[in-house]
Protein backbone atom coordinates (compact mmCIF):
# COMPACT_ATOMS: atom_id res chain seq x y z
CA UNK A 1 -1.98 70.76 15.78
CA UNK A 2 -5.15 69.11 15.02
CA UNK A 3 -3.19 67.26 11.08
CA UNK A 4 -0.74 65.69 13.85
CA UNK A 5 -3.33 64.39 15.97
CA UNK A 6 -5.29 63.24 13.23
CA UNK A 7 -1.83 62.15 12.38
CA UNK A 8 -1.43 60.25 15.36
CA UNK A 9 -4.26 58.45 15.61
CA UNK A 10 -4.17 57.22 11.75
CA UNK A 11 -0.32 55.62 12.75
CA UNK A 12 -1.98 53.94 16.33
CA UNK A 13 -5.29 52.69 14.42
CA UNK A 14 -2.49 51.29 11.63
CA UNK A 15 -0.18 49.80 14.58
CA UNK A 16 -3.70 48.53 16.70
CA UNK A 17 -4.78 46.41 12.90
CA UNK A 18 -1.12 45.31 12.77
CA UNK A 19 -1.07 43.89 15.70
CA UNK A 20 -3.99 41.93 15.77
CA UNK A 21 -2.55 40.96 12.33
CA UNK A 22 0.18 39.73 14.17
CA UNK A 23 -2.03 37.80 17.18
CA UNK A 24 -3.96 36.38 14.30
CA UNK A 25 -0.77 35.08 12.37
CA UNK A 26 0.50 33.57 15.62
CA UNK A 27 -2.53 31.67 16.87
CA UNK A 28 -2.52 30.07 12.61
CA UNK A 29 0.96 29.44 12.88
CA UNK A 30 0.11 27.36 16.24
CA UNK A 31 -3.00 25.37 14.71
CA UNK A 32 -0.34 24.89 11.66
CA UNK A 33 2.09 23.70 14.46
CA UNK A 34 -0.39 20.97 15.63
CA UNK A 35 -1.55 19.65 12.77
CA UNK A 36 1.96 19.32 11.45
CA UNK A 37 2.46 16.92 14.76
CA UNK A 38 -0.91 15.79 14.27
CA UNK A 39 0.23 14.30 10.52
CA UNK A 40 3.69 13.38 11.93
CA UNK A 41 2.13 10.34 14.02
CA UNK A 42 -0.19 9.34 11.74
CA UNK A 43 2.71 9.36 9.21
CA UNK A 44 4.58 7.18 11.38
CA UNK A 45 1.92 5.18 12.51
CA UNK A 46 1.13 4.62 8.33
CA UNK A 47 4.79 3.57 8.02
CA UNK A 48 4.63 1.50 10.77
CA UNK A 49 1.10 -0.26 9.40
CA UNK A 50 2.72 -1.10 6.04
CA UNK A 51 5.83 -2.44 7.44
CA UNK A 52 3.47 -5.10 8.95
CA UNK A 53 1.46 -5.37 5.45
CA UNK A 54 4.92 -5.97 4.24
CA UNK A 55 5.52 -8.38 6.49
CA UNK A 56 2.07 -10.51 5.99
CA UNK A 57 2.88 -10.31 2.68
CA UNK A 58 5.68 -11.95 2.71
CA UNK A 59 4.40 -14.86 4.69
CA UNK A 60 1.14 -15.61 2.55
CA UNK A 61 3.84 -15.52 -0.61
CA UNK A 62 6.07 -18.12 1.21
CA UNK A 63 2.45 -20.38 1.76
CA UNK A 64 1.35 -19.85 -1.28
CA UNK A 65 4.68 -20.67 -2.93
CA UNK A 66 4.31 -23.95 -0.44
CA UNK A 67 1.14 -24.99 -2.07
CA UNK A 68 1.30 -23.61 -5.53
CA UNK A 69 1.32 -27.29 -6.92
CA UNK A 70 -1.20 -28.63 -4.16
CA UNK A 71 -4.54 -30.20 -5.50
CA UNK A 72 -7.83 -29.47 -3.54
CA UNK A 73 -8.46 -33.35 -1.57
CA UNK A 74 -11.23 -35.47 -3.39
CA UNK A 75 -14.16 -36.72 -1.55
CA UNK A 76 -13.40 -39.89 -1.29
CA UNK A 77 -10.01 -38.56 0.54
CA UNK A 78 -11.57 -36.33 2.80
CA UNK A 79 -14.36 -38.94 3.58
CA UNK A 80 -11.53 -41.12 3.89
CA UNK A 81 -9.99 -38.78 6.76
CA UNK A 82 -13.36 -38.96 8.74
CA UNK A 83 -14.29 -42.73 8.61
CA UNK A 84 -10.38 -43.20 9.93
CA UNK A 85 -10.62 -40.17 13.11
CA UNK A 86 -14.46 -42.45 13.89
């Protein structure tokens, strides 16, 4: 009688570990959970940032394609430009 208590208690120490095993899986599996969320916006907030880089892109490539044959104004031009707005 006393091998199947010993028995016993061996299988409900080995079911007690498992279970906290379990609890201990769970509450990972739950951080894992939120992070996963966590790196879903911030994915989609990313995408959403270099659709606008994109974007801004395109526009300064349109200016500079505007002025790509544009010379800087002399002095005498821009001094021009302020003796005329006097």
């Amino acid at each position: 009688m006393p091998s199947k208590q010993l028995n016993m208690t061996q299988r409900l120490k080995s079911l007690l570990q498992l279970s906290n095993t379990i609890k201990n899986l769970n509450a990972t599996l739950k951080y894992a959970e939120e992070k996963a969320k966590q790196a879903d916006k911030l994915v989609a907030e990313l995408e959403k940032t270099k659709k606008e880089v994109e974007k801004h892109g395109k526009e300064v490539e349109k200016v500079r394609t505007k002025t790509e044959a544009a010379e800087p104004m002399t002095k005498e031009e821009i001094e021009a430009i302020g003796n005329h707005n006097r």
